[in-house]
Structures are given as structure tokens and as C-alpha cells.
C-alpha atoms as a PDB file:
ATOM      1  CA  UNK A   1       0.000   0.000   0.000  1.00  0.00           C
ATOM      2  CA  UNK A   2       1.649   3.421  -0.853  1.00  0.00           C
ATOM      3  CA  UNK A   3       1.982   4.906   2.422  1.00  0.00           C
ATOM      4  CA  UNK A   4       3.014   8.519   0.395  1.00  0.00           C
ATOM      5  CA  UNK A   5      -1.197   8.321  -0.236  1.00  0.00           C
ATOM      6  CA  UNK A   6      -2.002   6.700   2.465  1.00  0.00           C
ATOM      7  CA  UNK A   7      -0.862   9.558   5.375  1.00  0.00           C
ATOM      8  CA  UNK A   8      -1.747  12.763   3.981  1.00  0.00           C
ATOM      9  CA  UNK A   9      -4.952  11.306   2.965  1.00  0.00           C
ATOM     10  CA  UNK A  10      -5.618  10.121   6.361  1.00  0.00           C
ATOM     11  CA  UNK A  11      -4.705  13.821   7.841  1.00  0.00           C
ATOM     12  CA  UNK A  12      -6.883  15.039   5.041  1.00  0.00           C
ATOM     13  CA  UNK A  13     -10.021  12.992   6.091  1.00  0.00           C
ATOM     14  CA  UNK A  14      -8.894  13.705   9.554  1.00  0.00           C
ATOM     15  CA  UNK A  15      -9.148  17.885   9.277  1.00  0.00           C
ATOM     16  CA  UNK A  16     -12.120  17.414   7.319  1.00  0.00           C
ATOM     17  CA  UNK A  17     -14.430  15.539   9.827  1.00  0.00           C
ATOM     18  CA  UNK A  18     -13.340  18.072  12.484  1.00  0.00           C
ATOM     19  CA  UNK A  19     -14.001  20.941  10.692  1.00  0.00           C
ATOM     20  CA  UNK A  20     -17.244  19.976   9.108  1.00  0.00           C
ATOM     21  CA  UNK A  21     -18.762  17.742  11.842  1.00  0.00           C
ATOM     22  CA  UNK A  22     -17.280  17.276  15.374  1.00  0.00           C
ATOM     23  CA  UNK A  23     -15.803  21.272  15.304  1.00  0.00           C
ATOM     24  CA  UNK A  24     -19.580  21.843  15.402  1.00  0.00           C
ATOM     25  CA  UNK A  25     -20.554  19.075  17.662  1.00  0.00           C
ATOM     26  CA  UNK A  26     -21.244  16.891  15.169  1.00  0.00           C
ATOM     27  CA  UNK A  27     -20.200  13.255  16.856  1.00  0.00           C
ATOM     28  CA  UNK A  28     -20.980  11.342  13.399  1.00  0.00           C
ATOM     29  CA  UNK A  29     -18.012  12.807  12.042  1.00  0.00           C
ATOM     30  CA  UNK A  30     -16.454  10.382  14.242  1.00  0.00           C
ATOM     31  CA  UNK A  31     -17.595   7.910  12.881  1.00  0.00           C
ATOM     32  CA  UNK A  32     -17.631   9.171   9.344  1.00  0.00           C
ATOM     33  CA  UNK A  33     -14.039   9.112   9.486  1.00  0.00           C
ATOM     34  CA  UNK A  34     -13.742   5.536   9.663  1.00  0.00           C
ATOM     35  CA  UNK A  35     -16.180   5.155   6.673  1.00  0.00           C
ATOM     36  CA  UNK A  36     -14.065   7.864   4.356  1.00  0.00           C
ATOM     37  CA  UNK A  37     -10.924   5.991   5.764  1.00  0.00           C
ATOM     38  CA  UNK A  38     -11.968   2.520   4.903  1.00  0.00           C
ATOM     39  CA  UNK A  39     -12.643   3.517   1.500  1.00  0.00           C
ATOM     40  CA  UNK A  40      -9.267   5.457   1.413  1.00  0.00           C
ATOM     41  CA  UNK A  41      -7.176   2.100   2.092  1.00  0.00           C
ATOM     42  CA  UNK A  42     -10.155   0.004  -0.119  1.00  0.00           C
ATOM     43  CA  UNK A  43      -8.942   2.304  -3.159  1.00  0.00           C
ATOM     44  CA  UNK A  44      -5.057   1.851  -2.237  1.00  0.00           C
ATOM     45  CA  UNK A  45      -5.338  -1.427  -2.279  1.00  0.00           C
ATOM     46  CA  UNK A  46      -7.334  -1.841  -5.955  1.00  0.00           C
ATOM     47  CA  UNK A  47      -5.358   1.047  -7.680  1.00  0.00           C
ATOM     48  CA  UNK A  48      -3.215  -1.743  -9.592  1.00  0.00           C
ATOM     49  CA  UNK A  49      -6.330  -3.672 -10.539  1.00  0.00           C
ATOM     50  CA  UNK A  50      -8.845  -0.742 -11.005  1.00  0.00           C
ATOM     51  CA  UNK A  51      -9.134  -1.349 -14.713  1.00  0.00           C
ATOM     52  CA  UNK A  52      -8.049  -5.390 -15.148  1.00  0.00           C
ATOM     53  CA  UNK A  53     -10.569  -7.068 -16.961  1.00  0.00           C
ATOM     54  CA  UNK A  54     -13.302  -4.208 -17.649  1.00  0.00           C
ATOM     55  CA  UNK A  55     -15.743  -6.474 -18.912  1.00  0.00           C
ATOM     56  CA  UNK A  56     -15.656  -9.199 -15.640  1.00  0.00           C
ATOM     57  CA  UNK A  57     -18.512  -9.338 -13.572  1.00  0.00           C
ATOM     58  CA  UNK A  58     -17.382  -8.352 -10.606  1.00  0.00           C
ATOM     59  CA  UNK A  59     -16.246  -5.203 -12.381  1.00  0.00           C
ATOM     60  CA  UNK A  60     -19.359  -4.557 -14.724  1.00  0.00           C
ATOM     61  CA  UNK A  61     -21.268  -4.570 -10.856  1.00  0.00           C
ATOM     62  CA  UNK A  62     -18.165  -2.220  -9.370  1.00  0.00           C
ATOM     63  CA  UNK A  63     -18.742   0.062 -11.551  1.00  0.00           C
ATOM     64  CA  UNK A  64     -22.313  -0.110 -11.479  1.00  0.00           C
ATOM     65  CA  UNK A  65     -21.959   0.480  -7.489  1.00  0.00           C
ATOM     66  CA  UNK A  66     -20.101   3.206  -8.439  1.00  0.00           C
ATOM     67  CA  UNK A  67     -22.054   5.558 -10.629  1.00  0.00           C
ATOM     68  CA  UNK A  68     -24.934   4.966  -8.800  1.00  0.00           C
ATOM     69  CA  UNK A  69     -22.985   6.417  -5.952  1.00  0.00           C
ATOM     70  CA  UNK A  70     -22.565   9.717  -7.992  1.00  0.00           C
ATOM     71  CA  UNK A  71     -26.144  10.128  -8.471  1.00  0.00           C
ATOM     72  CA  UNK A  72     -26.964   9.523  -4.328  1.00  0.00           C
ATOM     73  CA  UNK A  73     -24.278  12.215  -3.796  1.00  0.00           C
ATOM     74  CA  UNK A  74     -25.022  14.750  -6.132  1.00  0.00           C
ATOM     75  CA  UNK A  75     -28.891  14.815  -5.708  1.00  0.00           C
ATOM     76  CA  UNK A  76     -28.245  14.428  -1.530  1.00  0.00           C
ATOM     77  CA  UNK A  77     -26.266  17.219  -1.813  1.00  0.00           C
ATOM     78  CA  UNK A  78     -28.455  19.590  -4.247  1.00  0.00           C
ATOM     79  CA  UNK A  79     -31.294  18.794  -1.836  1.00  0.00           C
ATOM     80  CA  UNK A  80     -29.725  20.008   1.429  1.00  0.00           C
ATOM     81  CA  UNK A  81     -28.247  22.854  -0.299  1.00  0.00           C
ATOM     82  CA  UNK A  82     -31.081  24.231  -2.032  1.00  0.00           C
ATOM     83  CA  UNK A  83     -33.797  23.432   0.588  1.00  0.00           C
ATOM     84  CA  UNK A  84     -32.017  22.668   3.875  1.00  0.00           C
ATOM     85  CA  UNK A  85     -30.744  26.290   3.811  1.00  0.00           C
ATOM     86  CA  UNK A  86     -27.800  25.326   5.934  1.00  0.00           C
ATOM     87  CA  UNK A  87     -25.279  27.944   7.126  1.00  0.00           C
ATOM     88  CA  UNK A  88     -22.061  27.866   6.069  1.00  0.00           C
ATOM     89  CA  UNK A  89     -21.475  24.494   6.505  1.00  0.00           C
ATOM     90  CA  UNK A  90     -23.901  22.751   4.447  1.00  0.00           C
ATOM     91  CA  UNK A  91     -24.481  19.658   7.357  1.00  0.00           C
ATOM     92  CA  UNK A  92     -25.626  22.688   9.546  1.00  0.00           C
ATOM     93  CA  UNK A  93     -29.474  22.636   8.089  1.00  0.00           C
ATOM     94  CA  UNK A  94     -32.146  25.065   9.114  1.00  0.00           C
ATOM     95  CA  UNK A  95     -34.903  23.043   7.019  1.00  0.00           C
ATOM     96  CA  UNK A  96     -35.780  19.110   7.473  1.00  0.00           C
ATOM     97  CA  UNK A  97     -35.537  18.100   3.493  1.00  0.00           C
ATOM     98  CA  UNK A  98     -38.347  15.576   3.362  1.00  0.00           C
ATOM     99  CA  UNK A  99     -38.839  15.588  -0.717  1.00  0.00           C
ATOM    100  CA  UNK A 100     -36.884  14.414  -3.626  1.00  0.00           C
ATOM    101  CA  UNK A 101     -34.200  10.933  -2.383  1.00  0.00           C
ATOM    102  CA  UNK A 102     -35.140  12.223   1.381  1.00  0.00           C
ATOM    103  CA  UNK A 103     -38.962  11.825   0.814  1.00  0.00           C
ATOM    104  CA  UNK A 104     -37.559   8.177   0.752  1.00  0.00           C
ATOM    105  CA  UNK A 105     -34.160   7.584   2.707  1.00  0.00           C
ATOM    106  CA  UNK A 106     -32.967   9.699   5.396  1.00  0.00           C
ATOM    107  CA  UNK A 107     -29.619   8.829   4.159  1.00  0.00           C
ATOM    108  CA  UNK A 108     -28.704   9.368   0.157  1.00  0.00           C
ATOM    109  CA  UNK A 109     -25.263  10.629   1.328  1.00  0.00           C
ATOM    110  CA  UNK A 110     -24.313   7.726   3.261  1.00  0.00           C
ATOM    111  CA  UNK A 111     -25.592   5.200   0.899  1.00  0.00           C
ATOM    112  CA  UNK A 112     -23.393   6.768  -1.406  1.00  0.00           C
ATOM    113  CA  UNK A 113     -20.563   6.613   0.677  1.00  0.00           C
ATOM    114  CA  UNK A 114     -22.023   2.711   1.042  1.00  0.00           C
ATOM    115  CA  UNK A 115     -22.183   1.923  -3.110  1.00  0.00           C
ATOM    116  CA  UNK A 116     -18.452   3.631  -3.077  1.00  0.00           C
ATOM    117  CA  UNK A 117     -16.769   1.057  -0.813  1.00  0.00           C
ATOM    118  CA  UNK A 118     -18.898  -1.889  -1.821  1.00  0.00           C
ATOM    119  CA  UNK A 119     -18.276  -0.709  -5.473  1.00  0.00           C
ATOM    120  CA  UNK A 120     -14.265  -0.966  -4.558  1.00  0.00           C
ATOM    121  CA  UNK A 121     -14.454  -3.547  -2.698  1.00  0.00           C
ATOM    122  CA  UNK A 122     -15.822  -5.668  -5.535  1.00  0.00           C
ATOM    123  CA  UNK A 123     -12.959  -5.079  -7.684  1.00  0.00           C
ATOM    124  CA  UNK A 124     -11.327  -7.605  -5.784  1.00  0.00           C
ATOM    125  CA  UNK A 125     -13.614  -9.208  -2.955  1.00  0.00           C
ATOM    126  CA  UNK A 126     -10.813 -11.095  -1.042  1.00  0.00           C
ATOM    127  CA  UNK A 127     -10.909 -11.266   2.759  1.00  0.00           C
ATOM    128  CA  UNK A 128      -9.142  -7.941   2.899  1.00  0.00           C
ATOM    129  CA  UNK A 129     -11.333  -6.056   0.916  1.00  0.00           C
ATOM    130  CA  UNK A 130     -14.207  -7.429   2.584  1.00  0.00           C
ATOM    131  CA  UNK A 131     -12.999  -6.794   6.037  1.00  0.00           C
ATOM    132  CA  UNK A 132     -12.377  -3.663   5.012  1.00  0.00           C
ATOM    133  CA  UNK A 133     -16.316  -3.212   2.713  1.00  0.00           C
ATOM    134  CA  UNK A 134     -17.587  -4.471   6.024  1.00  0.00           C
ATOM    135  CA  UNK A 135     -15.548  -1.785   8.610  1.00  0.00           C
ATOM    136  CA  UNK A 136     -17.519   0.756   6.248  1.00  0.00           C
ATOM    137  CA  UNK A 137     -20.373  -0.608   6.528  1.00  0.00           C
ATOM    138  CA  UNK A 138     -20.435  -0.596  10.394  1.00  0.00           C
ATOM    139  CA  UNK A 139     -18.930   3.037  10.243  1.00  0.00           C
ATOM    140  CA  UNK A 140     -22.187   3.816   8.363  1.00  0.00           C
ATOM    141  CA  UNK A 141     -24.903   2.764  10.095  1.00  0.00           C
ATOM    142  CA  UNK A 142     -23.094   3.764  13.569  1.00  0.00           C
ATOM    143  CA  UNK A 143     -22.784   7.278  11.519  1.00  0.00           C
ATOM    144  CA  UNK A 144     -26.211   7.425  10.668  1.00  0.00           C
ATOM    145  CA  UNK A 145     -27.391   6.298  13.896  1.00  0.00           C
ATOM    146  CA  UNK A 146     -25.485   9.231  15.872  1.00  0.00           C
ATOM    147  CA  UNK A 147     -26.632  11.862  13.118  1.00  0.00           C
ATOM    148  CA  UNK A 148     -30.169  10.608  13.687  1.00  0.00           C
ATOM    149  CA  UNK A 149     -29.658  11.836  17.825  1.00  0.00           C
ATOM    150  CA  UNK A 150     -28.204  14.841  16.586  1.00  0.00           C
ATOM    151  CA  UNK A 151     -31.553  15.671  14.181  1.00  0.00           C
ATOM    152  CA  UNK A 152     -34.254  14.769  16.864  1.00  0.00           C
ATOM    153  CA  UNK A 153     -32.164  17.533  19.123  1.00  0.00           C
ATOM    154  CA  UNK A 154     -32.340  20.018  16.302  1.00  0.00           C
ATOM    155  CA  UNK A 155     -36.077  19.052  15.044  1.00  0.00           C
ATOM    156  CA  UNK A 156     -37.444  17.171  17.596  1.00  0.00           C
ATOM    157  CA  UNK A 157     -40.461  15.592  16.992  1.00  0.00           C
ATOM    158  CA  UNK A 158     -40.965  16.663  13.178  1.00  0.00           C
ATOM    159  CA  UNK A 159     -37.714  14.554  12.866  1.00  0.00           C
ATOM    160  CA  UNK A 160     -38.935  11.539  14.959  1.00  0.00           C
ATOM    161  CA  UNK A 161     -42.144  11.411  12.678  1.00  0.00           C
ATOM    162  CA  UNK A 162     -40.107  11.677   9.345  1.00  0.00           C
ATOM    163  CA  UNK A 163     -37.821   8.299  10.995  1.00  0.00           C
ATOM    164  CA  UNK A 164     -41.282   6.850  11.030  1.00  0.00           C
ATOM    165  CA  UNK A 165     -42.469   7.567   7.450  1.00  0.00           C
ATOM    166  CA  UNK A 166     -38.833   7.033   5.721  1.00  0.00           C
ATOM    167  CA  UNK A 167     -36.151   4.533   5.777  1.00  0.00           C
ATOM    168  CA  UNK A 168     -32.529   4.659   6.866  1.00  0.00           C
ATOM    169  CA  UNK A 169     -30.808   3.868   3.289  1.00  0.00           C
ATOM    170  CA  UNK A 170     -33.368   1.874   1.257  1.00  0.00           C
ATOM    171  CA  UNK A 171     -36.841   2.950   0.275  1.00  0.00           C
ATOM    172  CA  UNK A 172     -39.503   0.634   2.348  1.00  0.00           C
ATOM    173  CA  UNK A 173     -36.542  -1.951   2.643  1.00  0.00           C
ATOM    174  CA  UNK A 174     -34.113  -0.822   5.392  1.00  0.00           C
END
């Protein structure tokens, strides 16, 4: 593994969940971390392989996983930005988004961040990788699960009743 990615990245990830999550008492940034740092060493340890055999399975389904990440991210994002009016830091909502992905999933962003380490992960699903697929796994349902304490103490009850009507990552599923 190339340790000259491997460190800064780390300290990268590192600043990142202070500033935009436990900086402003954000405790799933803890969490996070391990999630954004699992697929950090996931990616490391595929780079030589990212592109072997395009047309196998496994890849055909990595890369699958992997654009429909984008989509999760991007619309996730363009919701809480255009209706969550957060402050500057665009976790920090003032508005509960309840349409578009989140009129489904409370989570778009961390399913992404879900279909990103499966979808690396299955460029190679050895022990390692899955160790490592299932360490972000864990990091993102703990991360949602602390996030989800963190909304019911900024919207209360209109957030406990949208946890009853939605689902954590998969519409009506999960």
C-alpha cells in the first residue's frame, strides 16, 4: 500500500471531519471518518487492478456500485443545499428536506458513501477487501445512527415522525 497516499490522505479525512462535523458538535463525524478511511485504504489497495478485466462481472457490478454512488451524492447534496438552507457548513441545516431521495431515505449521502466502498471492494472481494467493505459498513450505520440523535435535538419531533415515514438507506426496505 503506498503509504506517500495513504498519510496525507488520512490527515486530510482527519481535518475534514473536524471541521465539518465534530468542530460543530457533530459526533458522526467520528464515525464518518472511519467510513471515508476505509474507503481510502479500499482504493489503495485496488489502484493496480482498477481497470483489469473491464468487462468481468465483478467489475461490470463495481462500476455499477459506483455511478450509482454519484447520483446519491449529487442529488443528496443539491437537496440540502437548495432546501435545507444550511449555514455555512452545508451539514448545519435550518430546514428538514423531506422531498426528492429524502422523501424516501434519510440517508442518500451515506448510501453513497455505502455503493463507493462496496463498489471498490468488488474489484477484488478477497478477505481484505471485505474486512475492510464491512468496517464501512459498520462506520455507516453507527454514523447514521449518531446523526439521527443529533436531528431529533435540532427538530425534535418533526424529525422523529419523518424516521417513522422514511427509511434509513433503502426505500420501504431498510
Amino acid at each position: 500500500m503506498n503509504l506517500f497516499i495513504l498519510i496525507p490522505g488520512t490527515l486530510l479525512i482527519i481535518a475534514l471531519s473536524w471541521f465539518l462535523s465534530v468542530k460543530h458538535g457533530g459526533y458522526h463525524g467520528i464515525a464518518r471518518f472511519f467510513s471515508f478511511e476505509s474507503i481510502l485504504i479500499l482504493a489503495l489497495l485496488n489502484c493496480k487492478i482498477w481497470f483489469r478485466e473491464p468487462f468481468s462481472f465483478k467489475q461490470i457490478i463495481s462500476w455499477a456500485l459506483l455511478l450509482l454512488s454519484i447520483y446519491f451524492a449529487a442529488a443528496g447534496f443539491i437537496l440540502l443545499k437548495k432546501i435545507g438552507k444550511p449555514d455555512a457548513n452545508f451539514e448545519n441545516t435550518s430546514v428538514l428536506v423531506k422531498v426528492g431521495l429524502y422523501k424516501y431515505i434519510r440517508h442518500p449521502l451515506y448510501l453513497s458513501l455505502l455503493l463507493v466502498g462496496t463498489g471498490v471492494m468488488m474489484k477484488n472481494p478477497d478477505l481484505m477487501q471485505l474486512l475492510f467493505g464491512a468496517t464501512n459498513l459498520i462506520a455507516i450505520w453507527l454514523t447514521a445512527t449518531i446523526e439521527e440523535k443529533e436531528m431529533i435535538a435540532r427538530f425534535g419531533d418533526e424529525y422523529r415522525q419523518y424516521m417513522k415515514e422514511t427509511k434509513m438507506f433503502i426505500p420501504y426496505i431498510i
